[in-house]
Protein backbone atom coordinates (compact mmCIF):
# COMPACT_ATOMS: atom_id res chain seq x y z
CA UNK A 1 0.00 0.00 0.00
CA UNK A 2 1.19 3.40 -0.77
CA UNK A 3 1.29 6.18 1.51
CA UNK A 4 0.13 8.99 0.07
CA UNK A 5 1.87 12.32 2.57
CA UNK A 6 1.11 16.32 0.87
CA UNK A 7 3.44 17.39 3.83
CA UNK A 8 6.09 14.73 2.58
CA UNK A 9 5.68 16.06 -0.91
CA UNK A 10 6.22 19.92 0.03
CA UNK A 11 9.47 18.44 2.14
CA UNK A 12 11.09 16.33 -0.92
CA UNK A 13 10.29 19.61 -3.66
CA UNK A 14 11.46 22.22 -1.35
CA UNK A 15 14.63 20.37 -0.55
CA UNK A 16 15.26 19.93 -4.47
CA UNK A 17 14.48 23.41 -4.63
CA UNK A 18 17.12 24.56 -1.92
CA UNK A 19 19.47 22.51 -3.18
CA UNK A 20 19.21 23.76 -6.72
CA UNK A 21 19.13 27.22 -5.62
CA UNK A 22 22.79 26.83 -3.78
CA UNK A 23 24.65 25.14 -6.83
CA UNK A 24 23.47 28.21 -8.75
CA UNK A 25 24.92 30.59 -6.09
CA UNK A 26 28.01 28.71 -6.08
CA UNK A 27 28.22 28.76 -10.09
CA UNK A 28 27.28 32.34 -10.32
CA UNK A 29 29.85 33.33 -7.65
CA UNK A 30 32.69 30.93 -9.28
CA UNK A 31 31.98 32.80 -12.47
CA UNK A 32 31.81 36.43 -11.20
CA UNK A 33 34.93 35.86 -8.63
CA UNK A 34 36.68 33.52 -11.53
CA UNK A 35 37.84 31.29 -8.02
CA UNK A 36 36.76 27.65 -6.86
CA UNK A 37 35.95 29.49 -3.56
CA UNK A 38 36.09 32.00 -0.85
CA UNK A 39 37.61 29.75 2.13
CA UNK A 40 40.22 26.58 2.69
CA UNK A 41 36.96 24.46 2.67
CA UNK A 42 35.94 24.96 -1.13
CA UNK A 43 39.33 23.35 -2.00
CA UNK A 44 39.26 20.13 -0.06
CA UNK A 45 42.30 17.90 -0.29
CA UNK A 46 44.35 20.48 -2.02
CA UNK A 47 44.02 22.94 1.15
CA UNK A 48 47.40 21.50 2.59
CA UNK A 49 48.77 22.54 -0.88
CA UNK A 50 47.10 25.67 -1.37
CA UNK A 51 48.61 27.10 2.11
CA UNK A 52 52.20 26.01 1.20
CA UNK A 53 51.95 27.62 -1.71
CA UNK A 54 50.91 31.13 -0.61
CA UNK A 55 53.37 31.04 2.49
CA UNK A 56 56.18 31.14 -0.76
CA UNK A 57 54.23 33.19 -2.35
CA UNK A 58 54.32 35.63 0.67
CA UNK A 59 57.99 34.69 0.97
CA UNK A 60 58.96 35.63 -2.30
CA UNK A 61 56.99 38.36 -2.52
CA UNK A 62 58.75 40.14 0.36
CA UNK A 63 62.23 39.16 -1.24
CA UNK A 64 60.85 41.21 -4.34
CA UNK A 65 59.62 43.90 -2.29
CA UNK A 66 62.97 44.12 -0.53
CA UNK A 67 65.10 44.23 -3.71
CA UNK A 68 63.15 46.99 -5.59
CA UNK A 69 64.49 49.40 -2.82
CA UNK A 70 68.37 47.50 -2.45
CA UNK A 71 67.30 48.37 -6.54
CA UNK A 72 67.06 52.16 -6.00
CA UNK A 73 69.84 52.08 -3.30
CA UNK A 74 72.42 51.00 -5.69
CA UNK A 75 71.24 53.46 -8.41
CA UNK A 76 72.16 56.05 -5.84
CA UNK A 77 74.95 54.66 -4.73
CA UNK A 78 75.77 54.08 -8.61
CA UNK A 79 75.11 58.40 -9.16
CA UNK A 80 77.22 58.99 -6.28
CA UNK A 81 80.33 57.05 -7.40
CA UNK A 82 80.08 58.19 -10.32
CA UNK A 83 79.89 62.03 -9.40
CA UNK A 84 82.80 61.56 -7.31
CA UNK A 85 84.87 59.65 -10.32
CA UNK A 86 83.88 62.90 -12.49
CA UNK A 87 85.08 65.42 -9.46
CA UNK A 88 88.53 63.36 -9.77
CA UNK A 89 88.71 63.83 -13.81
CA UNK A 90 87.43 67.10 -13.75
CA UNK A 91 90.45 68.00 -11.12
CA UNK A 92 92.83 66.03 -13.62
CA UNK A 93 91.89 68.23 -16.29
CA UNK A 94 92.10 71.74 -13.97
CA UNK A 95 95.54 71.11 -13.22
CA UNK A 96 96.39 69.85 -17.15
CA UNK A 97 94.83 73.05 -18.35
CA UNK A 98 96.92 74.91 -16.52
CA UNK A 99 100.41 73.33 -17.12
CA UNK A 100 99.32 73.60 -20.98
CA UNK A 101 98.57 76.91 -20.72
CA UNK A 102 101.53 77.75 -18.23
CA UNK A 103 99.00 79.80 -15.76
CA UNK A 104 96.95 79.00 -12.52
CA UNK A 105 94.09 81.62 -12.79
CA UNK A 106 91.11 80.02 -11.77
CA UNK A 107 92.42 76.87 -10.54
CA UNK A 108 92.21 77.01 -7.00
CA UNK A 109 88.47 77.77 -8.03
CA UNK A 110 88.24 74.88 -10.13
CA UNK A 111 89.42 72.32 -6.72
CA UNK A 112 87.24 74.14 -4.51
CA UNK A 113 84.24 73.09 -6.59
CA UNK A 114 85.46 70.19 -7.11
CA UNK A 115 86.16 69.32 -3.62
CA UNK A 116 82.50 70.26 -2.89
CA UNK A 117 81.44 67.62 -5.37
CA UNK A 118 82.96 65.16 -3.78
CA UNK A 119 82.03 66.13 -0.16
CA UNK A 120 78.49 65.62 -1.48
CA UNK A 121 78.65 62.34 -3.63
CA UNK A 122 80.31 60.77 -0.68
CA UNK A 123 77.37 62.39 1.52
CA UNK A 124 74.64 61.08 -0.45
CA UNK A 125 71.69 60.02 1.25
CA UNK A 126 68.84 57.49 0.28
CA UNK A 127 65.51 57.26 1.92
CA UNK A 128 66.88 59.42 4.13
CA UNK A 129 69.86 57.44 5.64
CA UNK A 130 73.94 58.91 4.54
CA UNK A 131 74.70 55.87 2.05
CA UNK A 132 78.35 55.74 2.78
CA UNK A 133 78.56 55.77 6.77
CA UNK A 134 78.26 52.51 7.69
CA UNK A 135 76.07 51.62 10.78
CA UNK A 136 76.19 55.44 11.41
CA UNK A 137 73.62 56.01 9.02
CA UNK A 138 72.47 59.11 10.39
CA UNK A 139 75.66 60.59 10.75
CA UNK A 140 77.01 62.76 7.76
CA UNK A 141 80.49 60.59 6.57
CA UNK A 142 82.55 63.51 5.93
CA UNK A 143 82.65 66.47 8.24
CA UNK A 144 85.44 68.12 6.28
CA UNK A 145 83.51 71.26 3.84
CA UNK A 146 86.32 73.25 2.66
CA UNK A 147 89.93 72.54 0.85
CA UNK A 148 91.30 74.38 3.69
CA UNK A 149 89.89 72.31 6.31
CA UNK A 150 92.27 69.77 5.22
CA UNK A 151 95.23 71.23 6.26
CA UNK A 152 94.59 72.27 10.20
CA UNK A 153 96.28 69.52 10.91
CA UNK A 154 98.50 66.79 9.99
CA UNK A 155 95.14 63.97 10.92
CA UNK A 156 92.77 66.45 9.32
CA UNK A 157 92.23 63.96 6.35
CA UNK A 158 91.52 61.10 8.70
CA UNK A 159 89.76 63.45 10.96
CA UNK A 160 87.19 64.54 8.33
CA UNK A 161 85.62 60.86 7.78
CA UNK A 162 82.96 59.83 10.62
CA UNK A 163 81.88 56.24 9.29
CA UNK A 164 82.29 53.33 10.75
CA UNK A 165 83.66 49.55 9.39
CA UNK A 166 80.26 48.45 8.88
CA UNK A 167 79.95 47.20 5.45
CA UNK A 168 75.64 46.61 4.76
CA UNK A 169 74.58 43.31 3.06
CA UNK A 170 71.30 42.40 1.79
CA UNK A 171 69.88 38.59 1.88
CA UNK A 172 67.77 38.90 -1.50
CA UNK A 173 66.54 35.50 -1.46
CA UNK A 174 66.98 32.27 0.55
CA UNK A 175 70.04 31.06 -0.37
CA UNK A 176 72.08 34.24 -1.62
CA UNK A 177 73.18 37.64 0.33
CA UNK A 178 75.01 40.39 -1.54
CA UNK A 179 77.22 42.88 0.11
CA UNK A 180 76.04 46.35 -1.13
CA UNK A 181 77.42 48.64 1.33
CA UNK A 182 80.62 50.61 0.47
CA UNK A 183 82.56 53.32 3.31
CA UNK A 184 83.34 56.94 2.50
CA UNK A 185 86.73 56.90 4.41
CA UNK A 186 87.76 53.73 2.04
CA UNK A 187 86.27 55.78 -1.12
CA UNK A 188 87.82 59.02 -0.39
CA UNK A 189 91.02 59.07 1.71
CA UNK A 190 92.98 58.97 -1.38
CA UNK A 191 91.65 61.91 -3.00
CA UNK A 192 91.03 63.76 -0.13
CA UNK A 193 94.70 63.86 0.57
CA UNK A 194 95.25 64.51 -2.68
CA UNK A 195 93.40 67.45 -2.16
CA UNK A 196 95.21 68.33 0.79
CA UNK A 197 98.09 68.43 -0.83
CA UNK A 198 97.13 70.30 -3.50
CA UNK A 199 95.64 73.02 -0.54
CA UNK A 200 99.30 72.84 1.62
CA UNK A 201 101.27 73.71 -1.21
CA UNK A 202 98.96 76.53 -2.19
CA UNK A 203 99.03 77.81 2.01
CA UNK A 204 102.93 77.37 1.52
CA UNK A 205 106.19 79.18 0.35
CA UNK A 206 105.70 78.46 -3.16
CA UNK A 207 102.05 79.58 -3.47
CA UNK A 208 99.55 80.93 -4.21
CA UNK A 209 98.32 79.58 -8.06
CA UNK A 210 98.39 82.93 -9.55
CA UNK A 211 99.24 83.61 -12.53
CA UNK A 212 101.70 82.51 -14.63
CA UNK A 213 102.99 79.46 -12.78
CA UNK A 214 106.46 79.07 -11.15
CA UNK A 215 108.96 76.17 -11.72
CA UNK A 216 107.92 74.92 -8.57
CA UNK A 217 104.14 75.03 -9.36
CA UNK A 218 104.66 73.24 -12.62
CA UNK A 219 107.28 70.50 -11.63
CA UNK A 220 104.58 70.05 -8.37
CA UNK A 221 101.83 69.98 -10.48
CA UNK A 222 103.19 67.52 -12.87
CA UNK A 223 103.74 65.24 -10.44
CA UNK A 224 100.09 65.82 -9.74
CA UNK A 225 98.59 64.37 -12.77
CA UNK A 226 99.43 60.51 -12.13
CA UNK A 227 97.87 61.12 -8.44
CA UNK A 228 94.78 61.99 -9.80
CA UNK A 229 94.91 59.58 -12.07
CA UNK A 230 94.67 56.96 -9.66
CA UNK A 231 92.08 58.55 -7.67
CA UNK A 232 90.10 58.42 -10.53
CA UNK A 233 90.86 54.87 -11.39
CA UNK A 234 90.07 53.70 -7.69
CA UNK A 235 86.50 55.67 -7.90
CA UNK A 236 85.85 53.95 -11.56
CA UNK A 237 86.93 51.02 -9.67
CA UNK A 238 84.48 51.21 -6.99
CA UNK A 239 81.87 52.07 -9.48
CA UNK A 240 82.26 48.88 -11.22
CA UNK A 241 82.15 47.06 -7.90
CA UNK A 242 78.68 48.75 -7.43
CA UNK A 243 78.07 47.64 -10.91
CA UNK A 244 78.46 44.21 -10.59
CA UNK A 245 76.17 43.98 -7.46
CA UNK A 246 73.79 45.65 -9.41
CA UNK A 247 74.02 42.72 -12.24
CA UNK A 248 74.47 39.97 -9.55
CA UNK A 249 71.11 41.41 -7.70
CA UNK A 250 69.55 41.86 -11.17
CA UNK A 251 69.91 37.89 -12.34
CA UNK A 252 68.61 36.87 -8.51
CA UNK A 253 65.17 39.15 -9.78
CA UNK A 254 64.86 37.42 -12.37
CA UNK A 255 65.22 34.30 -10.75
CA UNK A 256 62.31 35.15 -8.04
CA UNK A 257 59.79 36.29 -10.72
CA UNK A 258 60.36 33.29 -12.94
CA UNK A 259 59.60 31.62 -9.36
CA UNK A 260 56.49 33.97 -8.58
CA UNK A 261 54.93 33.14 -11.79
CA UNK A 262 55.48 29.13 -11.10
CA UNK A 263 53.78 29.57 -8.06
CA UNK A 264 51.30 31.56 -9.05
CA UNK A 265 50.63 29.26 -11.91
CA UNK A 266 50.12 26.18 -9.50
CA UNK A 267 47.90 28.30 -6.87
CA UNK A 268 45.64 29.17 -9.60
CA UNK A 269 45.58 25.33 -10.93
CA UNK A 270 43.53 24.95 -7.69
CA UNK A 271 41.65 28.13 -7.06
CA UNK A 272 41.14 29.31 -10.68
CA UNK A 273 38.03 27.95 -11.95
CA UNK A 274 36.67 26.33 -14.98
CA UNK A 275 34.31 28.96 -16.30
CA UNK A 276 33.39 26.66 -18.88
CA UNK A 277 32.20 23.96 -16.72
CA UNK A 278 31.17 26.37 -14.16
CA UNK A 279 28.87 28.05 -17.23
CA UNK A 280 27.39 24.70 -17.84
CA UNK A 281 26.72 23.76 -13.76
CA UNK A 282 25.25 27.44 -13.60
CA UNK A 283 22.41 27.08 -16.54
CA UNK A 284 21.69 23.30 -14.94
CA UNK A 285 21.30 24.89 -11.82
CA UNK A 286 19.30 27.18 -13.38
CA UNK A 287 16.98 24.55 -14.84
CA UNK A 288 16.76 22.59 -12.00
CA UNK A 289 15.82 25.89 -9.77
CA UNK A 290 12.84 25.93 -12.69
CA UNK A 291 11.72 23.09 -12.59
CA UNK A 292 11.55 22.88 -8.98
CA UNK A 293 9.61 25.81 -8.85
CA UNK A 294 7.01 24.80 -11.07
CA UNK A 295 6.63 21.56 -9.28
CA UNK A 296 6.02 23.22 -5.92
CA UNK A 297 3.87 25.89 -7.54
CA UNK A 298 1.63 22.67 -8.87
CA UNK A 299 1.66 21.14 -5.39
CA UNK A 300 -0.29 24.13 -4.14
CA UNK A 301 -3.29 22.35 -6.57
CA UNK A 302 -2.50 18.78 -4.98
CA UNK A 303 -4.60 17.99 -1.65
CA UNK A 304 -4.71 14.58 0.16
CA UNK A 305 -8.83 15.05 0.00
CA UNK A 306 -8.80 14.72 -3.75
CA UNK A 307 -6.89 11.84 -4.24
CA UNK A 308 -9.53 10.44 -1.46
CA UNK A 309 -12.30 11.57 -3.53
């Protein structure tokens, strides 16, 4: 015998109905949101998976983060070296002007400019720290702001340079750390006394460079050229040290975004979803959500008293 229940009915359609009505949400939202889900729980077994991957994800993400400003350091650091290597040339070429033309007018001007360009390349400061002090990062390197300050006394070179042996290094990803500090004292104690001695023979007997130069100004200015020479060469030097951080820091970007873009392919073969398929579950669901409509709307006509009629 069959049991005949209009309460049972309403229970089995509206449970259809509910049920139809949730795999449509969950299509639509999959194809708005282009994601299996919204929590850990949409992706099942592959939750484990899914975590590990973002925690590298996070992880590398930082290390990129972290290099774009090491990035902008060393293209500071790179201007600075660089305007300190032109200061040195541009002082070669002040004192081979003036042995060629056999007169110092103008070249004690020329070194004081020149001496101020290197006072501020070597107190360059990124994001508001003095690149070239060390750990002393708030301390200005070099003190010294005048030629003349060079000669009060015979540790007035050494004097001028406030860093300390702190050398900065970076870890830019797990496995590699670059050293990208350099120190102002090791970058300019050459040409600083260079300078000096450019400044104690102009305080002394055989000065001032006026004029047409004396045959003690030109055989001491000769011997000037090779000194500045070397400066030079030591500040190209530590330019192409910079440089070659800058390459070696370059390759390890490359490396993480090549690695970003593997992980971020893998977390998206488990949260990206098929819009195809979810297209098709979303117009079933949308059928189904129909036709259970129309079934409860026709079991408003259905009584238990007329079947028993």
């Amino acid at each position: 015998m069959t049991r005949v229940s209009t309460t049972g009915n309403y229970s089995a359609v509206l449970a259809n109905l509910m049920s139809a009505q949730q795999r449509q949400m969950e299509a639509g939202d999959q194809l708005s949101s282009g994601k299996v889900g919204t929590d850990l729980k949409a992706y099942s077994r592959n939750a484990q998976v899914l975590t590990a991957m973002q925690t590298l994800n996070t992880r590398l993400t930082g290390f990129t983060e972290q290099n774009a400003f090491t990035t902008n350091r060393l293209d500071m650091q790179d201007l600075a070296l660089n305007r300190a290597a032109d200061a040195a040339q541009k002082t070669r070429e002040a004192i081979s002007n003036a042995l060629a033309g056999d007169r110092a007018d103008g070249l004690l001007t020329e070194l004081k400019g020149q001496f101020a360009n290197a006072v501020g390349a070597l107190n360059t400061r990124h994001a508001g720290k003095y690149l070239f002090a060390g750990g002393q990062v708030d301390t200005p390197p070099v003190s010294a702001q005048q030629l003349s300050d060079l000669t009060v006394s015979p540790t007035a070179v050494a004097d001028s340079f406030h860093n300390d042996d702190y050398i900065d290094k970076v870890r830019v990803d797990e496995t590699t750390t670059l050293e990208v500090g350099q120190l102002a004292d090791d970058l300019g104690t050459a040409m600083f006394t260079a300078f000096r001695d450019l400044q104690a023979f102009e305080e002394g007997v055989d000065g001032p460079f006026t004029g047409k130069l004396t045959a003690a100004q030109r055989t001491f200015l000769q011997s000037q050229v090779a000194v500045w020479d070397a400066v030079q060469a030591d500040l190209v030097t530590a330019a192409a040290r910079n440089g070659t951080v800058q390459g070696q820091l370059e390759a390890v970007k490359r490396g993480l975004t090549a690695r970003q873009n593997t992980v971020a392919g893998m977390i998206g073969d488990v949260v990206d979803a098929d819009m195809a398929k979810a297209a098709s579950a979303l117009t079933q669901a949308q059928q189904a959500v129909q036709a259970s409509s129309q079934v409860f709307l026709s079991l408003k006509n259905v009584s238990l008293l007329n079947i028993l009629q």
